[in-house]
Protein backbone atom coordinates (compact mmCIF):
# COMPACT_ATOMS: atom_id res chain seq x y z
CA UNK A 1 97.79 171.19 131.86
CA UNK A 2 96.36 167.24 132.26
CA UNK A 3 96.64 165.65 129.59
CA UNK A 4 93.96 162.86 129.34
CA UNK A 5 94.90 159.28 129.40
CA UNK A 6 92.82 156.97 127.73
CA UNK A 7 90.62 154.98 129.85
CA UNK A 8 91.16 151.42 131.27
CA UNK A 9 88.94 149.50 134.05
CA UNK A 10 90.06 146.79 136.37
CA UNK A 11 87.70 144.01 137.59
CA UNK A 12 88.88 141.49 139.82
CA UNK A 13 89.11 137.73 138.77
CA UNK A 14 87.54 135.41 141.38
CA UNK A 15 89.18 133.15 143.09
CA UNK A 16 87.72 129.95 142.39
CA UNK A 17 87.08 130.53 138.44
CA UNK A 18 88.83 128.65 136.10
CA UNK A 19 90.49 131.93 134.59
CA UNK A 20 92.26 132.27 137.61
CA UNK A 21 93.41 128.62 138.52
CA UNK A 22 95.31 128.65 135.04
CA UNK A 23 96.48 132.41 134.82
CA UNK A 24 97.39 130.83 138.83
CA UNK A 25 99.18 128.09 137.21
CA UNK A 26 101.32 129.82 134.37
CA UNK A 27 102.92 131.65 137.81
CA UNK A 28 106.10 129.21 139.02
CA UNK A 29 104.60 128.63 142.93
CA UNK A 30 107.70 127.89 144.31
CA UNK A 31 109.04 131.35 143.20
CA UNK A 32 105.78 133.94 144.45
CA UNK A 33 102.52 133.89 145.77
CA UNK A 34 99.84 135.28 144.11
CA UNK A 35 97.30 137.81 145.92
CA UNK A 36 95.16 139.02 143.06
CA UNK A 37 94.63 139.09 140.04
CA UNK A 38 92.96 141.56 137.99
CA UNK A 39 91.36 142.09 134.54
CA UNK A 40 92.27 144.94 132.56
CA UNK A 41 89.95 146.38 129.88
CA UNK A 42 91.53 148.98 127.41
CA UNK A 43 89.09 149.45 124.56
CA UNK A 44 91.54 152.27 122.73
CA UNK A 45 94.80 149.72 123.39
CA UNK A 46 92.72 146.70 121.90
CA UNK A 47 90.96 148.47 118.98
CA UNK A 48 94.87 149.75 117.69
CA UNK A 49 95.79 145.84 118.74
CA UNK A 50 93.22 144.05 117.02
CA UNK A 51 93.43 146.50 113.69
CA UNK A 52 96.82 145.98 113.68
CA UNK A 53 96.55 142.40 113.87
CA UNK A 54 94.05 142.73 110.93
CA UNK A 55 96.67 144.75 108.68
CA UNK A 56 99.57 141.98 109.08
CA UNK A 57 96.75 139.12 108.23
CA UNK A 58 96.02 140.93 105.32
CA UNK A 59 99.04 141.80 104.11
CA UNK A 60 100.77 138.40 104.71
CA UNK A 61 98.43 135.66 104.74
CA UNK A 62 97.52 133.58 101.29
CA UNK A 63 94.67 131.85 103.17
CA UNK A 64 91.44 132.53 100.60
CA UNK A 65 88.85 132.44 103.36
CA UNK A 66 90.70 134.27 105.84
CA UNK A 67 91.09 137.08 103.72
CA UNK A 68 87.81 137.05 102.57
CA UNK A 69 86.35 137.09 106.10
CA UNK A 70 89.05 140.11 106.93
CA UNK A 71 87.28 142.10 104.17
CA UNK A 72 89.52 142.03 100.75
CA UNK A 73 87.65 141.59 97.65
CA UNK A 74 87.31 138.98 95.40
CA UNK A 75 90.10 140.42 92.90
CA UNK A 76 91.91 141.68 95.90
CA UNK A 77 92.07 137.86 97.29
CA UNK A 78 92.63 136.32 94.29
CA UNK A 79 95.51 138.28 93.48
CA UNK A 80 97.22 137.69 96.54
CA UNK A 81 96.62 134.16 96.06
CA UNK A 82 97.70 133.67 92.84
CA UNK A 83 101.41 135.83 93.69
CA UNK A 84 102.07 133.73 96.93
CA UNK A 85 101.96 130.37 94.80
CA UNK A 86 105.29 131.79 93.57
CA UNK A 87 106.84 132.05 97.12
CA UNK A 88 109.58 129.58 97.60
CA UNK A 89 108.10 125.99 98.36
CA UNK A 90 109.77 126.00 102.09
CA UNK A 91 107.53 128.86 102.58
CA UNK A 92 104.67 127.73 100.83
CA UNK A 93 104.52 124.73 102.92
CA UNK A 94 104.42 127.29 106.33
CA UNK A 95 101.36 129.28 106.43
CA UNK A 96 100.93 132.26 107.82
CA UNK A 97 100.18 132.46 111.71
CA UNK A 98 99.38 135.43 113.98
CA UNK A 99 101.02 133.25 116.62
CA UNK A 100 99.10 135.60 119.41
CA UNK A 101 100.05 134.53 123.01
CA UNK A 102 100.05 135.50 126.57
CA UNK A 103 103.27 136.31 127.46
CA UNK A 104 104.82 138.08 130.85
CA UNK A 105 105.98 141.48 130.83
CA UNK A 106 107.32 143.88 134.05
CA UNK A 107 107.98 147.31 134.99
CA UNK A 108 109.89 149.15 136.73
CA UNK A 109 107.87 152.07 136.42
CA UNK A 110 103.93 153.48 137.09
CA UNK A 111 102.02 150.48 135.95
CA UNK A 112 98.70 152.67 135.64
CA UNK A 113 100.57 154.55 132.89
CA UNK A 114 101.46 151.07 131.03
CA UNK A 115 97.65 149.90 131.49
CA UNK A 116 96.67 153.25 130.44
CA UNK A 117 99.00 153.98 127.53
CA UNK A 118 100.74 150.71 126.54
CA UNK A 119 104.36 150.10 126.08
CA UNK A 120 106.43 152.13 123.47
CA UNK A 121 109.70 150.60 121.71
CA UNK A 122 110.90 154.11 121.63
CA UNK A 123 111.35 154.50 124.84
CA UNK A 124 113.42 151.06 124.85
CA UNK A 125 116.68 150.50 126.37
CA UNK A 126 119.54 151.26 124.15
CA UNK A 127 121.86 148.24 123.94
CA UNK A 128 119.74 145.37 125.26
CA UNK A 129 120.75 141.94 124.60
CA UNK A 130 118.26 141.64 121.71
CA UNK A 131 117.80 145.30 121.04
CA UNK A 132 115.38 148.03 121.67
CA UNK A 133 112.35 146.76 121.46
CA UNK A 134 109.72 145.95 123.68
CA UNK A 135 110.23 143.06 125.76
CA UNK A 136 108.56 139.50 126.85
CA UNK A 137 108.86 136.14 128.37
CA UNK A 138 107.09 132.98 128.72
CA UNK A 139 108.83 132.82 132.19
CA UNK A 140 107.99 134.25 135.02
CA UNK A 141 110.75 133.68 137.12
CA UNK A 142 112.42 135.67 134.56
CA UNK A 143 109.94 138.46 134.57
CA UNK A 144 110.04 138.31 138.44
CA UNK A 145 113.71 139.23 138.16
CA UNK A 146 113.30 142.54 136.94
CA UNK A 147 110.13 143.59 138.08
CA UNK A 148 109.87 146.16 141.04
CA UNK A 149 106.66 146.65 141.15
CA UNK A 150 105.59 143.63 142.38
CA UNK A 151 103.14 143.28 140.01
CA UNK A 152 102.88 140.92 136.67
CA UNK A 153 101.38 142.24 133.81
CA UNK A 154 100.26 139.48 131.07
CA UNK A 155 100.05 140.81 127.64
CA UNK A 156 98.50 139.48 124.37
CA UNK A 157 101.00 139.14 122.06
CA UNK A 158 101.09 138.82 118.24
CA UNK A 159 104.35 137.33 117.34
CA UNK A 160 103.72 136.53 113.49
CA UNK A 161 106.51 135.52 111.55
CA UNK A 162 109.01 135.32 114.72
CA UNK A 163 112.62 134.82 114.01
CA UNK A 164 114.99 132.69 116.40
CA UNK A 165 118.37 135.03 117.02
CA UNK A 166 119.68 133.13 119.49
CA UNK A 167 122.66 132.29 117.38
CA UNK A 168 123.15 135.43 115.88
CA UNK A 169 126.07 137.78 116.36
CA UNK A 170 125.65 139.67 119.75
CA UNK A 171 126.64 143.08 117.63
CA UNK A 172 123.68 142.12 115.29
CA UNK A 173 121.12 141.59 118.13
CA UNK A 174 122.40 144.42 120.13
CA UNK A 175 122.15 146.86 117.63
CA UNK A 176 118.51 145.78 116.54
CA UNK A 177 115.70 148.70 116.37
CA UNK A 178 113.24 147.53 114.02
CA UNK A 179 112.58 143.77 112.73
CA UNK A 180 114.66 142.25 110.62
CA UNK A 181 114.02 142.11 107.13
CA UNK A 182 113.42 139.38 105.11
CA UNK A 183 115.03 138.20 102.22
CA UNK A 184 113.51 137.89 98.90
CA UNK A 185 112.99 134.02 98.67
CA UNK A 186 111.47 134.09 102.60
CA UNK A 187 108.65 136.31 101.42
CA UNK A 188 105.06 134.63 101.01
CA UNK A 189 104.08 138.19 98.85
CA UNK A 190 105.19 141.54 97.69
CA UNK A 191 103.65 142.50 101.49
CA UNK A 192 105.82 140.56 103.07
CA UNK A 193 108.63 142.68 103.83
CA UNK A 194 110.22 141.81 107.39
CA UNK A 195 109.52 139.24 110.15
CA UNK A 196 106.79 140.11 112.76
CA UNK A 197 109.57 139.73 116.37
CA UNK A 198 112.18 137.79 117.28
CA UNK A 199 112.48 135.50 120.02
CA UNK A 200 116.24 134.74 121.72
CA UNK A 201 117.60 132.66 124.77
CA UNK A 202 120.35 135.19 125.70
CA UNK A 203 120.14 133.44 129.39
CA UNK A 204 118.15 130.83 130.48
CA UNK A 205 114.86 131.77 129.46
CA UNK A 206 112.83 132.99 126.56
CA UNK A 207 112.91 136.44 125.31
CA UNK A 208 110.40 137.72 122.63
CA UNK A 209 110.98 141.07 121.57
CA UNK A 210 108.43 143.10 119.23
CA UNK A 211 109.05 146.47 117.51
CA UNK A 212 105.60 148.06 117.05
CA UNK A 213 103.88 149.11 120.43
CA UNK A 214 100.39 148.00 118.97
CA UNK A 215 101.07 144.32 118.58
CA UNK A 216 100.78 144.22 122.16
CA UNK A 217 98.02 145.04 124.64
CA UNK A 218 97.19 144.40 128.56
CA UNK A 219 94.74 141.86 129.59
CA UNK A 220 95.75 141.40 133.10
CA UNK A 221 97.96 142.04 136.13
CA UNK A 222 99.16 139.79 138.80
CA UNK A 223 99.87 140.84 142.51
CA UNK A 224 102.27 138.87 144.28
CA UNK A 225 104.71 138.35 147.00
CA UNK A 226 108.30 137.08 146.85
CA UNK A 227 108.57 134.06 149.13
CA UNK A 228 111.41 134.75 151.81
CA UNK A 229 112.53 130.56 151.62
CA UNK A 230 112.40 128.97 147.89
CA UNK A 231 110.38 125.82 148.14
CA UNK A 232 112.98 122.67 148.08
CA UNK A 233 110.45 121.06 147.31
CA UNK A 234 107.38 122.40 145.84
CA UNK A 235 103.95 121.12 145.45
CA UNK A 236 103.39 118.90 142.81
CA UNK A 237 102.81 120.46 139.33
CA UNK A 238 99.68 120.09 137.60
CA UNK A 239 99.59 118.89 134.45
CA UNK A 240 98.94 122.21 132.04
CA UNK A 241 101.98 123.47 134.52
CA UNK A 242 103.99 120.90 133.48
CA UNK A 243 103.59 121.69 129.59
CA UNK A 244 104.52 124.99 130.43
CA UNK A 245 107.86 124.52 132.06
CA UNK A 246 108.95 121.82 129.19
CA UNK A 247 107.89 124.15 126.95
CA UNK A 248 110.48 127.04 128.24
CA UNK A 249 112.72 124.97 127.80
CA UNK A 250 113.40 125.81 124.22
CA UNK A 251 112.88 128.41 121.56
CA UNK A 252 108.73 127.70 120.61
CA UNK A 253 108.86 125.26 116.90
CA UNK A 254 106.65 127.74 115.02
CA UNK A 255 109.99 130.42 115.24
CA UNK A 256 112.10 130.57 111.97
CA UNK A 257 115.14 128.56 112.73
CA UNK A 258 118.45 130.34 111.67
CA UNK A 259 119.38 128.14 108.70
CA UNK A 260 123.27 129.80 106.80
CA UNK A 261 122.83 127.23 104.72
CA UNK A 262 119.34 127.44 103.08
CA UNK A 263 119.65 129.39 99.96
CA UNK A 264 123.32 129.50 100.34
CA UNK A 265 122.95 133.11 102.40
CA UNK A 266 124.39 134.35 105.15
CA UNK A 267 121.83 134.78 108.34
CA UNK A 268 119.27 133.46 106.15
CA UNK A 269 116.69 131.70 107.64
CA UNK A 270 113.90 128.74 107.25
CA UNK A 271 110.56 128.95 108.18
CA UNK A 272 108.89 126.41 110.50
CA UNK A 273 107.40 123.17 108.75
CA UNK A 274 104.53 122.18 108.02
CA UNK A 275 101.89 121.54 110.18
CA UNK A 276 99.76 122.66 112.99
CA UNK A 277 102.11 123.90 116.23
CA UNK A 278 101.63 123.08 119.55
CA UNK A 279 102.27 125.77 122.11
CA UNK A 280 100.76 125.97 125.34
CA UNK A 281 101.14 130.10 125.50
CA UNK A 282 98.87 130.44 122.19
CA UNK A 283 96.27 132.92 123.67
CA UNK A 284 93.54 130.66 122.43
CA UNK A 285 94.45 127.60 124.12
CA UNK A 286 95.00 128.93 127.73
CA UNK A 287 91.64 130.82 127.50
CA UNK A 288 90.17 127.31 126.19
CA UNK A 289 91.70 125.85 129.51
CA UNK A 290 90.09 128.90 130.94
CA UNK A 291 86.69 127.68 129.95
CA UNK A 292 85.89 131.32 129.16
CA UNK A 293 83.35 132.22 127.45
CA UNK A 294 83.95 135.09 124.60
CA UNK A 295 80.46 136.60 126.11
CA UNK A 296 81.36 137.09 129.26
CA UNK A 297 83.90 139.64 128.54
CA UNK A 298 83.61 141.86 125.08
CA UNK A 299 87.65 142.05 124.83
CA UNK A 300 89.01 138.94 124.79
CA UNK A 301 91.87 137.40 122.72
CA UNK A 302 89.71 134.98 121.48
CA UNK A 303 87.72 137.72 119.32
CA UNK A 304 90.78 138.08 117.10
CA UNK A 305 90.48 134.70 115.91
CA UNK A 306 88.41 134.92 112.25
């Protein structure tokens, strides 16, 4: 018996649009070439992304008009309000961020099943350097590395609360298969419970690693071709590609920072400060790079934003 996939279209992105100069540009040219790039529309993937992204806003946020434009109450809000202003003042002082970016992601196996069925933590690797989970990078060299498909596949991510292991105990990361709890003074609310992904450097690049299959979803893949001779020296960089390779450089500043110290507990850790965070991966600013408008097409990242 068939059993029926849910449905997913491909459109092709032109050439000379602005959407794919930059999705062009996040790709290290001195590494691949890019042949095409495609568009993928999932309504069932982006429907369990986008409610899920709704359930973790509401749950975690103690932003009044954000939760009142996600739907809660008056009573509801106010509530929720009034029990975060007893969260611990680091925390207070770090609101709550979906943190949703584009981030790589490759496979080794059918990518038609991926675009049609998403990625599934349970079918993670057992003993990966920062557990089984599902798997990104801001790098595509490092994506590159392990795909065999020769095809990229650019996911919306929602990071959240993302905690920084890169220090932590190999044993500890290994054995990973959920996200890591938080402790009772890291909570913003009683709905608080555990960080949203993690994020290590176990080599030289970026790894972000989520837990639940529907904080992810496709929005595109990438066709390419290895070059046979590395570039010595490659064409000059524009400038958004330049923000992008500084940027991989280190662990992104909204990511809780390991901190033994802070509250005198062991693998504790402190959230980012406050502030607005820069990070040229946010989903919203490459598609504002993009020049794309929400219009054009119905499911883009940008619709998320309330």
């Amino acid at each position: 018996m068939n059993l029926v996939k849910a449905p997913f279209t491909r459109s092709r992105v032109v050439p000379t649009s602005s959407e794919y100069r930059i999705l062009s540009e996040m790709i290290d040219s001195a590494q691949v070439t890019v042949l095409q790039v495609d568009r993928v529309i999932n309504p069932h993937l982006w429907s369990k992304f986008t409610t899920t992204r709704k359930q973790l806003l509401m749950s975690k946020s103690n932003d009044w008009e954000l939760l009142t434009a996600l739907g809660l109450g008056e009573a509801e809000v106010h509530h929720q309000v009034q029990v975060g202003m007893s969260a611990h003042s680091d925390v207070l002082t770090s609101a709550y961020s979906d943190n949703v970016a584009l981030l790589f992601h490759c496979t080794r196996e059918n990518v038609d099943t991926i675009l049609s069925e998403g990625l599934d933590e349970r079918l993670g690797r057992s003993g990966g350097l920062l557990g089984k989970g599902i798997y990104f990078t801001d790098d595509p060299t490092k994506a590159v590395s392990y795909d065999k498909k020769l095809t990229l596949l650019i996911f919306a991510v929602y990071l959240g609360d993302c905690l920084d292991v890169t220090k932590q105990d190999d044993r500890v990361k290994q054995s990973l298969v959920r996200e890591p709890r938080k402790y009772q003074d890291q909570k913003r609310n009683p709905g608080d419970l555990s960080y949203d992904s993690i994020v290590g450097r176990p080599g030289s690049a970026n790894e972000f690693v989520i837990f639940n299959r529907y904080q992810s979803c496709p929005l595109y893949t990438v066709q390419y071709v290895k070059k046979t001779t590395i570039d010595v020296k490659p064409p000059p960089y524009t400038s958004l590609q330049n923000h992008l390779i500084q940027h991989r450089k280190q662990v992104p500043a909204f990511a809780w920072s390991p901190q033994s110290a802070w509250q005198a507990k062991v693998g504790s850790s402190k959230p980012p400060g406050p502030g607005t965070v820069s990070w040229p991966f946010y989903a919203q600013t490459l598609y504002e790079e993009m020049k794309v408008k929400v219009s054009q097409v119905k499911t883009r990242v940008c619709e998320v934003n309330v």
